[in-house]
PDB file of N, CA and C in Angstrom:
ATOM      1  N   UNK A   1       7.977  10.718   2.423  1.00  0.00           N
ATOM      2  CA  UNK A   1       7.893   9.275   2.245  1.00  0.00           C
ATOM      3  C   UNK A   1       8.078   8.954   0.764  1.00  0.00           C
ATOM      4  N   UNK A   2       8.924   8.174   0.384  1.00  0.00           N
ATOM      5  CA  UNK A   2       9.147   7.637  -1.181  1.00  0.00           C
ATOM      6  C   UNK A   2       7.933   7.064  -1.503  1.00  0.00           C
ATOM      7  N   UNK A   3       7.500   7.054  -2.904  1.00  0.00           N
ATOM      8  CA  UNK A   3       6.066   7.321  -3.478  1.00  0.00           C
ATOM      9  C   UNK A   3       6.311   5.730  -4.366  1.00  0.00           C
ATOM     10  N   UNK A   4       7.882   5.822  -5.028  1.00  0.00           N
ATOM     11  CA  UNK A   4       8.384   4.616  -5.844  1.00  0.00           C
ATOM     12  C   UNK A   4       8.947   3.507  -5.231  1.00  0.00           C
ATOM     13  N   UNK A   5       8.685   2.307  -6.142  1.00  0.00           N
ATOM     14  CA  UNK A   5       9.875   1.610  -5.897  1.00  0.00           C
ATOM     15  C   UNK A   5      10.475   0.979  -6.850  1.00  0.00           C
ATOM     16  N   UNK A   6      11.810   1.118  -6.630  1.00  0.00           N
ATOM     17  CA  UNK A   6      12.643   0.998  -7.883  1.00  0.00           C
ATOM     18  C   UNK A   6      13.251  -0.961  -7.772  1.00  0.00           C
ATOM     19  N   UNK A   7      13.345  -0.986  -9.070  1.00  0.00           N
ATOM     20  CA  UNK A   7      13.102  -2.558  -8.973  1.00  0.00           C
ATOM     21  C   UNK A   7      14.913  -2.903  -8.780  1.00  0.00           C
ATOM     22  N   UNK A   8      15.604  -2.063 -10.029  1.00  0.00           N
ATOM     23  CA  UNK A   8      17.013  -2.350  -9.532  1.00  0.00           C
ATOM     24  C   UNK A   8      17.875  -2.085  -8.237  1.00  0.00           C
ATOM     25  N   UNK A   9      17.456  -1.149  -7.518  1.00  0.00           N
ATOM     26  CA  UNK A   9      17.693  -0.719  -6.289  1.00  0.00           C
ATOM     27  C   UNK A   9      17.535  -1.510  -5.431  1.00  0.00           C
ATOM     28  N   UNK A  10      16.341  -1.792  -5.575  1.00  0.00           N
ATOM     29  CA  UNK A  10      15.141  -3.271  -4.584  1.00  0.00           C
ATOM     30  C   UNK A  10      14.704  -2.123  -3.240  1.00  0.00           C
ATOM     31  N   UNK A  11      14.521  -1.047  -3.238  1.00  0.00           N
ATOM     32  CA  UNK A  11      13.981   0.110  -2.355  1.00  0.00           C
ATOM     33  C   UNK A  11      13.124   0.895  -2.752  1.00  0.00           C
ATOM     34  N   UNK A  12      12.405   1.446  -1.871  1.00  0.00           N
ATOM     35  CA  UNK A  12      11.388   2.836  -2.027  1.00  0.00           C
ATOM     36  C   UNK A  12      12.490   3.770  -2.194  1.00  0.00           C
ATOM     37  N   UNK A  13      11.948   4.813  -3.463  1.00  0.00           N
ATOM     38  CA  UNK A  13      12.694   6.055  -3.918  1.00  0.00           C
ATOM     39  C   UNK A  13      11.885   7.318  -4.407  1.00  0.00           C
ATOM     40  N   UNK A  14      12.294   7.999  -4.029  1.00  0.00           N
ATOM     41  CA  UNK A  14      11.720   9.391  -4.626  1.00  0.00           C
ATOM     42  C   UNK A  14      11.987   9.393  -5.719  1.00  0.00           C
ATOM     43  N   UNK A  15      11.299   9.697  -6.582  1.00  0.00           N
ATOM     44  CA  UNK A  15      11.453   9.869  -7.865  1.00  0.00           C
ATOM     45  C   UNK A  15      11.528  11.318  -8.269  1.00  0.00           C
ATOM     46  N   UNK A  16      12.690  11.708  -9.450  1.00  0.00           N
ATOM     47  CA  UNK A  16      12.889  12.999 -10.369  1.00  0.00           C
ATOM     48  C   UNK A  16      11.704  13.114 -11.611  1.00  0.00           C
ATOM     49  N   UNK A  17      11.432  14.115 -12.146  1.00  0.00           N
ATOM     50  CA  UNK A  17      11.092  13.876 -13.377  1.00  0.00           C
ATOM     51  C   UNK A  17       9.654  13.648 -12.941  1.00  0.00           C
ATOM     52  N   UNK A  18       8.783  13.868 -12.309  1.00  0.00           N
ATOM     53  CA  UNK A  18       7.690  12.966 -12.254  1.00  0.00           C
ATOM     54  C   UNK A  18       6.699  13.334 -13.515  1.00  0.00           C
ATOM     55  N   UNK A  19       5.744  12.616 -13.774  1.00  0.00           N
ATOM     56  CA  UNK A  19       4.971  12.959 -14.898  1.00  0.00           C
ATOM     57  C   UNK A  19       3.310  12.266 -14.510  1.00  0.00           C
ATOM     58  N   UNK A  20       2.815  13.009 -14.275  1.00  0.00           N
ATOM     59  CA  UNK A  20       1.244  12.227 -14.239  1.00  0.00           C
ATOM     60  C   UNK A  20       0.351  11.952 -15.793  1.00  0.00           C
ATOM     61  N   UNK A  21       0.033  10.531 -15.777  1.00  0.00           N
ATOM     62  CA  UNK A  21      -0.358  10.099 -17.337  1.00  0.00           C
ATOM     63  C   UNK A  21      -1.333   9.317 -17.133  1.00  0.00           C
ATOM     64  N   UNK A  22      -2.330   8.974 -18.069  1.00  0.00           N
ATOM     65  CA  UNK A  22      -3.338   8.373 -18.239  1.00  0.00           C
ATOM     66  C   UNK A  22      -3.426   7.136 -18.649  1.00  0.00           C
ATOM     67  N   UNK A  23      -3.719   5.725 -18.424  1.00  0.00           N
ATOM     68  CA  UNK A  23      -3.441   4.441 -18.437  1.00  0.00           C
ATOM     69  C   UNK A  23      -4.638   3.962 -19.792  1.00  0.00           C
ATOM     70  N   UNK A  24      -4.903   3.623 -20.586  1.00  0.00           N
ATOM     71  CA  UNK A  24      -5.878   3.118 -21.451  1.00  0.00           C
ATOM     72  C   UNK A  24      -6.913   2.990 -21.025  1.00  0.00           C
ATOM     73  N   UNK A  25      -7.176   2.331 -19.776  1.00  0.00           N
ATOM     74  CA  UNK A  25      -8.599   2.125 -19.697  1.00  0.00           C
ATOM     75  C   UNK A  25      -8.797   3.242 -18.266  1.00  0.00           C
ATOM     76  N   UNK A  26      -8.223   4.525 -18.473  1.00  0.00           N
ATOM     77  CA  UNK A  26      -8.423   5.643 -18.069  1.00  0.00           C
ATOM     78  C   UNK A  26      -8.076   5.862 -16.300  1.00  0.00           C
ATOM     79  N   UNK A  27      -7.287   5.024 -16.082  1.00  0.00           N
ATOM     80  CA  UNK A  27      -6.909   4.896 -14.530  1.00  0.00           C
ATOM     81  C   UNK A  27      -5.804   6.046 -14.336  1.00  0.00           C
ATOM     82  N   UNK A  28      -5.296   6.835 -13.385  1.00  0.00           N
ATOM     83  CA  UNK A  28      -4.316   7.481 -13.598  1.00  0.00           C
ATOM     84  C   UNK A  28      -2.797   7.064 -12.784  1.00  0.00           C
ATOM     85  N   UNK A  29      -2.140   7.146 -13.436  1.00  0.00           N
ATOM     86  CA  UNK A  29      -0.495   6.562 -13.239  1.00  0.00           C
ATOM     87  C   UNK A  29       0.292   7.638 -13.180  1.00  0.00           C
ATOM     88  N   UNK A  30       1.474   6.967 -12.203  1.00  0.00           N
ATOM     89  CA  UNK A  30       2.674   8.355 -12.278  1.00  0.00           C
ATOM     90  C   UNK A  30       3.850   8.007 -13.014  1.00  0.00           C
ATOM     91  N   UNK A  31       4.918   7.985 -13.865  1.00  0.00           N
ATOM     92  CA  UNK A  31       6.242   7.999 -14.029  1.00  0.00           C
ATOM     93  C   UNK A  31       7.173   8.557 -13.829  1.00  0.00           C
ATOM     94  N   UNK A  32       8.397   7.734 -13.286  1.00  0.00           N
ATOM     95  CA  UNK A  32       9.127   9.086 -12.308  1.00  0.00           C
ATOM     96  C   UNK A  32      10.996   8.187 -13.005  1.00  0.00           C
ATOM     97  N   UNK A  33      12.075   8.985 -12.798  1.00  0.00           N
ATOM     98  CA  UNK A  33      12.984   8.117 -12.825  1.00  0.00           C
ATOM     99  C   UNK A  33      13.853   8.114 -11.527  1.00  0.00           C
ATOM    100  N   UNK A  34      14.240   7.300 -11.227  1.00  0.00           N
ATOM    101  CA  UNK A  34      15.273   6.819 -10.307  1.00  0.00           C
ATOM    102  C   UNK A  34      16.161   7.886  -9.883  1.00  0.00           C
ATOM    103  N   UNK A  35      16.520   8.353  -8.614  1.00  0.00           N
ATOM    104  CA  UNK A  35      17.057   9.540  -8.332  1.00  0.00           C
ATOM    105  C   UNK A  35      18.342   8.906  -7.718  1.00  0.00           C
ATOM    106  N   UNK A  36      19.233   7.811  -8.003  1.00  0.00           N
ATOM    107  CA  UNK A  36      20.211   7.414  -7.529  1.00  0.00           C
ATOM    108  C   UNK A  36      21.009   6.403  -8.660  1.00  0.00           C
ATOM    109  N   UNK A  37      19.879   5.511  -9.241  1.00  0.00           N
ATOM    110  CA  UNK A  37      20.538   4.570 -10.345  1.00  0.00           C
ATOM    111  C   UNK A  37      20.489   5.093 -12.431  1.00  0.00           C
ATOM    112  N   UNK A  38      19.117   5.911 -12.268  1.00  0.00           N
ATOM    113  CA  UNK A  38      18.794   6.398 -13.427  1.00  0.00           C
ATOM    114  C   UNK A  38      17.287   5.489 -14.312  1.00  0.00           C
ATOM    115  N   UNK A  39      17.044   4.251 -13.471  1.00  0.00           N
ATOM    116  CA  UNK A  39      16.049   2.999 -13.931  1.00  0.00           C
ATOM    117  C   UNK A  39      14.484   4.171 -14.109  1.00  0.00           C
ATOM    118  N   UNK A  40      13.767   3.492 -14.874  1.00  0.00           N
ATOM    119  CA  UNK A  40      12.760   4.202 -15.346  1.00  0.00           C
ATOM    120  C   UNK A  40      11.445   3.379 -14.189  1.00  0.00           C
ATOM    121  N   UNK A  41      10.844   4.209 -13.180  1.00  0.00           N
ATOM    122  CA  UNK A  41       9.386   3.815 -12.366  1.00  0.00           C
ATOM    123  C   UNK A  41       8.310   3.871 -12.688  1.00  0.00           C
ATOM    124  N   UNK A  42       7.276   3.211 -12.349  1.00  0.00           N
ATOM    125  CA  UNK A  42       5.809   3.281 -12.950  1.00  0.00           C
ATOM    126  C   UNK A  42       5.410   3.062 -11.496  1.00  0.00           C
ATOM    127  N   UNK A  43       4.364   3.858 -11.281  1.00  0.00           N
ATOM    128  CA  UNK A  43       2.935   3.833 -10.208  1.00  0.00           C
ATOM    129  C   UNK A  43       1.546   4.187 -10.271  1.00  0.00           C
ATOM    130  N   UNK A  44       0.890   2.663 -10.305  1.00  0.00           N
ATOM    131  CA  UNK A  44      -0.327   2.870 -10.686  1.00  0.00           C
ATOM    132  C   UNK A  44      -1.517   3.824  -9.339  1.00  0.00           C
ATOM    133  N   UNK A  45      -2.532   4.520 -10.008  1.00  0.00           N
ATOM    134  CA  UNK A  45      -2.924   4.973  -8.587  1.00  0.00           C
ATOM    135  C   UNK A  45      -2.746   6.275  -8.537  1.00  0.00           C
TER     136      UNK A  45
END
């Protein structure tokens, strides 16, 4: 099941690259990039 959604696409996408990172007020987030257009994803959670 696609985890992203990519805003230029306007679809859920699997994302390459993923990276798990830490949000400021310590929540944890994923960043992933676009496995069809190249657009950069954010998912909070």
């Amino acid at each position: 099941m696609p985890d992203f959604y990519c805003v230029k696409c306007r679809t859920k996408r699997n994302g390459k690259d993923v990276e798990n990172v830490t949000l400021k007020n310590g929540k944890p987030a994923r960043k992933a990039t676009c496995e069809t257009c190249g657009t950069k994803m954010f998912r909070i959670g």
